[in-house]
C-alpha atoms as a PDB file:
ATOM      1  CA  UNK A   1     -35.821  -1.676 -14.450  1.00  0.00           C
ATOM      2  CA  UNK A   2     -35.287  -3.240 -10.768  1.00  0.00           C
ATOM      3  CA  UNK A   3     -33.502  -6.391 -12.245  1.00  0.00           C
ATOM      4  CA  UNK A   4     -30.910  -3.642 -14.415  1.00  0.00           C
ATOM      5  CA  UNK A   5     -30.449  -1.769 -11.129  1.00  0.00           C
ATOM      6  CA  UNK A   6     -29.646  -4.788  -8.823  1.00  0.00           C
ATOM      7  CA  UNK A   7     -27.703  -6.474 -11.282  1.00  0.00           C
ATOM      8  CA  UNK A   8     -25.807  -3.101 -11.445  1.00  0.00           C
ATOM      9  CA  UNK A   9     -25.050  -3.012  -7.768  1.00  0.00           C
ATOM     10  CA  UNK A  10     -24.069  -6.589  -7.365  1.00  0.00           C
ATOM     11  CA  UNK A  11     -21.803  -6.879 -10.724  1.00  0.00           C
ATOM     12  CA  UNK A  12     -19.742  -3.440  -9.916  1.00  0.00           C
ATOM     13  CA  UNK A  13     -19.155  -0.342  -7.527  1.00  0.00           C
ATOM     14  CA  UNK A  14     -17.854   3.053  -8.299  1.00  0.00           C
ATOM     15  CA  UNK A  15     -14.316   2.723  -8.158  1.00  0.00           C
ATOM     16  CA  UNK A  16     -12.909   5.027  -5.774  1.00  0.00           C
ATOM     17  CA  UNK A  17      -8.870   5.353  -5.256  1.00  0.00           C
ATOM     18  CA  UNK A  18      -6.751   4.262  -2.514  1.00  0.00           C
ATOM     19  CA  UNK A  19      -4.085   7.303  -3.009  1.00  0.00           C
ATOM     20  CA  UNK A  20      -6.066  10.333  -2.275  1.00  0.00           C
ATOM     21  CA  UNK A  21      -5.954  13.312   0.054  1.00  0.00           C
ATOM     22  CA  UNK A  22      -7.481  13.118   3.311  1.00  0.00           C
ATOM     23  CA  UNK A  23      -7.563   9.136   2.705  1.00  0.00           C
ATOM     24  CA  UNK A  24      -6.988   8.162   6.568  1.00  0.00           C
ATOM     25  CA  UNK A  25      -6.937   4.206   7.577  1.00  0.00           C
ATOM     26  CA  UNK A  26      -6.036   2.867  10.863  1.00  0.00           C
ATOM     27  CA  UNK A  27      -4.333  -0.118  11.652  1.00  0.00           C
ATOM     28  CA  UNK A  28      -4.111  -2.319  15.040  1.00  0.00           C
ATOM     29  CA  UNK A  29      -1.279  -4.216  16.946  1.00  0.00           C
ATOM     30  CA  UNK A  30      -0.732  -5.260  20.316  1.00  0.00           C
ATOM     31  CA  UNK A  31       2.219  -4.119  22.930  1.00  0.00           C
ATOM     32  CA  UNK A  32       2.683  -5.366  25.930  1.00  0.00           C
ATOM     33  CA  UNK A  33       4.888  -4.418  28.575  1.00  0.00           C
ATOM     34  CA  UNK A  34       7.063  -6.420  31.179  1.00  0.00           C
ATOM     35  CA  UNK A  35       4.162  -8.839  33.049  1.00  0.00           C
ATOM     36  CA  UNK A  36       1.064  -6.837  31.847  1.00  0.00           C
ATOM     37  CA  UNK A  37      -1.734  -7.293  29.851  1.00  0.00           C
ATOM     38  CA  UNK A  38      -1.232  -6.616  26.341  1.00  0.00           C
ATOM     39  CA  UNK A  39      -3.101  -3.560  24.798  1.00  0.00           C
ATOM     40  CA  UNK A  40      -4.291  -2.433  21.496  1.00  0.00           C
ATOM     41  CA  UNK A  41      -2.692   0.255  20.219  1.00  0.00           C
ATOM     42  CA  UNK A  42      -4.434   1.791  16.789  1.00  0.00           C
ATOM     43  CA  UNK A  43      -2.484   3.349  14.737  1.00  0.00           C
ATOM     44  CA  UNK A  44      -3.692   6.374  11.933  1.00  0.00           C
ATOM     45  CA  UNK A  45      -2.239   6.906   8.620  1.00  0.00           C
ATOM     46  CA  UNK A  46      -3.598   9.251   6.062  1.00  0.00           C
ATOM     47  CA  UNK A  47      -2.396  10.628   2.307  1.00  0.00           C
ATOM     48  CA  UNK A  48      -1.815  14.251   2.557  1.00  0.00           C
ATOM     49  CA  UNK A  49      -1.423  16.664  -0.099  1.00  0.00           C
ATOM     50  CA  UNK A  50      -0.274  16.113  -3.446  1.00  0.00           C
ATOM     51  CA  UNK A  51       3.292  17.362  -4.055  1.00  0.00           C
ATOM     52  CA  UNK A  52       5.556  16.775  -7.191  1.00  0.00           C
ATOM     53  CA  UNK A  53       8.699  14.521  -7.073  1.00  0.00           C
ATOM     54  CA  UNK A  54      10.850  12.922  -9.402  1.00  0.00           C
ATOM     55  CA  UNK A  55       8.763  14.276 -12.641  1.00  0.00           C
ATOM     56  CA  UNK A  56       5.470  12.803 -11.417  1.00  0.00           C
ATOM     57  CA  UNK A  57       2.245  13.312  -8.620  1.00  0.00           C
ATOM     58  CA  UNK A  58       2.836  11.805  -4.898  1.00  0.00           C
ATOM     59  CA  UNK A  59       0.604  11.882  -1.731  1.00  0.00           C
ATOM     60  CA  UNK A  60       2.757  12.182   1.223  1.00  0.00           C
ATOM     61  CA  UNK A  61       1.686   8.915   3.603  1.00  0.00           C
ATOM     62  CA  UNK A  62       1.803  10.071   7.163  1.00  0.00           C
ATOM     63  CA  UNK A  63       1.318   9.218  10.602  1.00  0.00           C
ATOM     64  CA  UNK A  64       1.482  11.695  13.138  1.00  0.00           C
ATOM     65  CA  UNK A  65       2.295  14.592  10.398  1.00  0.00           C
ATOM     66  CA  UNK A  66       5.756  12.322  10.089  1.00  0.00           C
ATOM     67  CA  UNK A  67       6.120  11.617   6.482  1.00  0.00           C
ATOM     68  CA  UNK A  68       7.144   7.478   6.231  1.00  0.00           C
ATOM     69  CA  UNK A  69       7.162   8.049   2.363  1.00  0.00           C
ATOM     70  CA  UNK A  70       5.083   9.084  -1.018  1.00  0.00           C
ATOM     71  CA  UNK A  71       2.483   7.204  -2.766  1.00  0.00           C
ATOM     72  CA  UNK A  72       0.651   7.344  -6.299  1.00  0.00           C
ATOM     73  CA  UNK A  73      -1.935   5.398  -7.928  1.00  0.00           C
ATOM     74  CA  UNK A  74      -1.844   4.519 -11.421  1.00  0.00           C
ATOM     75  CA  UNK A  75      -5.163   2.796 -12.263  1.00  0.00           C
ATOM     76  CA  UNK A  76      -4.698  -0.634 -10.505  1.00  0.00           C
ATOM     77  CA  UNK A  77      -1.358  -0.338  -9.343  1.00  0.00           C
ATOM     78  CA  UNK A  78       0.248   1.970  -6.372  1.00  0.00           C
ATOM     79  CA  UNK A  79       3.532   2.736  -6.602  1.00  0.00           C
ATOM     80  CA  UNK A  80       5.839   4.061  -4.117  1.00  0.00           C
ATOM     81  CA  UNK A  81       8.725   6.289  -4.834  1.00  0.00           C
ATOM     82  CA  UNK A  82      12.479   5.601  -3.545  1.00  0.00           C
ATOM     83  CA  UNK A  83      13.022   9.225  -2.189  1.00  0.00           C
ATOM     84  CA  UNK A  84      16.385   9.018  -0.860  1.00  0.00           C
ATOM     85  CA  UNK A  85      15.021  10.014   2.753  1.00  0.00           C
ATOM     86  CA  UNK A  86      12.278   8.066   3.750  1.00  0.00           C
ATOM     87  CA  UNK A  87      12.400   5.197   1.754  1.00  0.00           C
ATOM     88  CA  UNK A  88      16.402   4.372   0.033  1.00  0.00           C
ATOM     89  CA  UNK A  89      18.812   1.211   0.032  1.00  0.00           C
ATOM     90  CA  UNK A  90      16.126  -1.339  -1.636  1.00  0.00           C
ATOM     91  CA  UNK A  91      18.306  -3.854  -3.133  1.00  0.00           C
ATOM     92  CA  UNK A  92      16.615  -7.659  -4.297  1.00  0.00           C
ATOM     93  CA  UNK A  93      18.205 -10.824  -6.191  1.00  0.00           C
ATOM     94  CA  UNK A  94      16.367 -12.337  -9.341  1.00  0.00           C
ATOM     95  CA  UNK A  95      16.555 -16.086 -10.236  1.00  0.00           C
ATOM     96  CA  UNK A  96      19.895 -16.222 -11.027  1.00  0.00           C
ATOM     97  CA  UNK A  97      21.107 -14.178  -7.711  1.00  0.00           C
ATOM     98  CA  UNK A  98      22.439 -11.241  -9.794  1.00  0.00           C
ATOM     99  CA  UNK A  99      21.842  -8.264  -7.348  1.00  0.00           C
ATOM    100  CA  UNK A 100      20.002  -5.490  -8.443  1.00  0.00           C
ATOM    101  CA  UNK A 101      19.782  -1.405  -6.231  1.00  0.00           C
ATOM    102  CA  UNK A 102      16.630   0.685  -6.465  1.00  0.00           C
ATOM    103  CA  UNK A 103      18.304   4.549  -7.178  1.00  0.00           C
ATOM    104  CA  UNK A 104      16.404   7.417  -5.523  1.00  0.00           C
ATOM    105  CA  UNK A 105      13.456   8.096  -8.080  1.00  0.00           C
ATOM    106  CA  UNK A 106      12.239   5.128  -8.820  1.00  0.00           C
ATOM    107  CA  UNK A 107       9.506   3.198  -7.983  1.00  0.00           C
ATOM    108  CA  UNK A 108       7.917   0.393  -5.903  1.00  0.00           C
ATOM    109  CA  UNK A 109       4.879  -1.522  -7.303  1.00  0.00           C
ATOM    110  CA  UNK A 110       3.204  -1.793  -3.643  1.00  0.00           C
ATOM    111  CA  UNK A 111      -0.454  -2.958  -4.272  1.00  0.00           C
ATOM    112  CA  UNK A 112      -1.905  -4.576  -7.904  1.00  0.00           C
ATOM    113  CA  UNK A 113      -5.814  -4.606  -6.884  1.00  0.00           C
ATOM    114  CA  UNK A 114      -6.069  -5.402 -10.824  1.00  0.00           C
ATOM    115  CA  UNK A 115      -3.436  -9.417  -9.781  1.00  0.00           C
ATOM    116  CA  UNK A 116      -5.317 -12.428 -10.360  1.00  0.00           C
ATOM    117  CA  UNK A 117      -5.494 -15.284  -8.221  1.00  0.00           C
ATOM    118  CA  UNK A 118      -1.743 -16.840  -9.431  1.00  0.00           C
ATOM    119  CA  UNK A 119      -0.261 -13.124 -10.215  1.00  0.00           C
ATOM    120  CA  UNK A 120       2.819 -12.329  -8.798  1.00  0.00           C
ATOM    121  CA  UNK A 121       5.164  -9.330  -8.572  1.00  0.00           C
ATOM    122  CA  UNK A 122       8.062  -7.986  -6.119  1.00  0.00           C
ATOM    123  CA  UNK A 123       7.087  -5.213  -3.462  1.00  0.00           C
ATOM    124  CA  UNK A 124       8.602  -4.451  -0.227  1.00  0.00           C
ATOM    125  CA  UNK A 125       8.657  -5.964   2.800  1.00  0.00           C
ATOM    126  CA  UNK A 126       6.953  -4.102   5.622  1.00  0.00           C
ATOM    127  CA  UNK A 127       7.438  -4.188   9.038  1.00  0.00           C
ATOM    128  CA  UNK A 128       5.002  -5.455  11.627  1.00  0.00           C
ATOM    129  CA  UNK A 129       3.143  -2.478  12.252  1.00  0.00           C
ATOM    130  CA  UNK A 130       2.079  -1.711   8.308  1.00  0.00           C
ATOM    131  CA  UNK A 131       4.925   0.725   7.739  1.00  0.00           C
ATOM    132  CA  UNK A 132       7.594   0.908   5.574  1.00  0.00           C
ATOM    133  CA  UNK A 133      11.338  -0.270   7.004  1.00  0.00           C
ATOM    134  CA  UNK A 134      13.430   2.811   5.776  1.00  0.00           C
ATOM    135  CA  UNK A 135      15.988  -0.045   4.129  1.00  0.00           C
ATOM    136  CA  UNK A 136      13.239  -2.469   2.656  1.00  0.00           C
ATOM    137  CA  UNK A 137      14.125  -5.482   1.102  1.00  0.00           C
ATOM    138  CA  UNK A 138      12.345  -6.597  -1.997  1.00  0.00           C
ATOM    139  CA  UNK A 139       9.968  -9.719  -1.501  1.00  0.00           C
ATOM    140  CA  UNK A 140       7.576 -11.785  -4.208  1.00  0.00           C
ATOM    141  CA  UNK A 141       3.911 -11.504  -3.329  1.00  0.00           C
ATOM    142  CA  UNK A 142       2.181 -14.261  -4.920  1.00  0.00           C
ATOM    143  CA  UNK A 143      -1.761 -13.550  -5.288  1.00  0.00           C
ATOM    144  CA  UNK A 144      -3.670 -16.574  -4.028  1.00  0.00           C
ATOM    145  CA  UNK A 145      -6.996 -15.002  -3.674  1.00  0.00           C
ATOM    146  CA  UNK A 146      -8.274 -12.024  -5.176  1.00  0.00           C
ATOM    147  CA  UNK A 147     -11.599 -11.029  -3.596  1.00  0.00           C
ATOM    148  CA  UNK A 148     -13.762  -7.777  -2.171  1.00  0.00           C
ATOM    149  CA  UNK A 149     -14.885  -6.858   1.088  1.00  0.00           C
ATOM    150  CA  UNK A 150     -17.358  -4.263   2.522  1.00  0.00           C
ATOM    151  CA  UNK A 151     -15.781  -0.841   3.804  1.00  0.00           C
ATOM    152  CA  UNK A 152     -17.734   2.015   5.838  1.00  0.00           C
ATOM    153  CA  UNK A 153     -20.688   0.687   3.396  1.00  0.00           C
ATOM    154  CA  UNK A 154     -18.154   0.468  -0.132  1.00  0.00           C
ATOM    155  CA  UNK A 155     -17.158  -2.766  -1.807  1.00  0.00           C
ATOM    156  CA  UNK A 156     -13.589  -2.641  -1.908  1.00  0.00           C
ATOM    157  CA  UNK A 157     -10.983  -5.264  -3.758  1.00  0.00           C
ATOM    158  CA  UNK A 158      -8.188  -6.507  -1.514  1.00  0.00           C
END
């Protein structure tokens, strides 16, 4: 019964979503100003409520109760929504340069914690703080690595 129960723990984890309410996560740049030490400035963002847009379920993202835009998870995949507001004007090229617009209501493919090392899909670019430009362009993420890490004691894929 041991060898079922470690096997268990080392082979899986309970899955628990990345879009949820009350999901906060910080993140952590530097500033410095005119001939001073740089300092770390942490940053929180969190998923608020649910609210329905565009025929489907979205968690506000928000920092500071400012909404930068609205999030759902669909299994694997998160998705964010072209609202018009926060997040409009994505435009990309394929292969062949033909130019293609995002219109308000559609959606983003932002994370794929199902993509395989090789994988690739288009998201948007972000800027250097982990938020979303308001006028994003499209880039191609191409999945070199697909591994897991330990978070606040939960084994998380990244």
């Amino acid at each position: 019964m041991l060898t079922v129960a470690v096997l268990s723990s080392v082979s899986g984890y309970a899955y628990e979503p990345l879009v949820q309410e009350g999901l906060v996560w910080n993140t952590s740049h530097e500033e410095r100003e005119y001939n001073s030490s740089p300092r770390t400035v942490i940053d929180s963002w969190y998923f608020d409520a649910p609210v329905e847009m565009c025929g489907r379920t979205y968690h506000p993202l928000k920092q500071n109760d400012k909404t930068f835009g609205y999030m759902r998870q669909d299994g694997d995949k998160v998705y964010l929504l072209v609202d018009g507001d926060n997040i409009s004007d994505i435009w990309y090229y394929n292969e062949n340069r033909d130019r293609f617009e995002l219109s308000t209501g559609d959606e983003v493919l932002i994370y794929d914690f199902g993509a395989k090392a090789g994988d690739k899909y288009m998201t948007v670019s972000m800027d250097g703080y982990g938020g979303f430009y308001a006028n994003p362009e499209m880039v191609e993420v191409y999945v070199v690595k697909a591994d897991t890490i330990m978070v606040n004691g939960h084994e998380r894929r990244r």
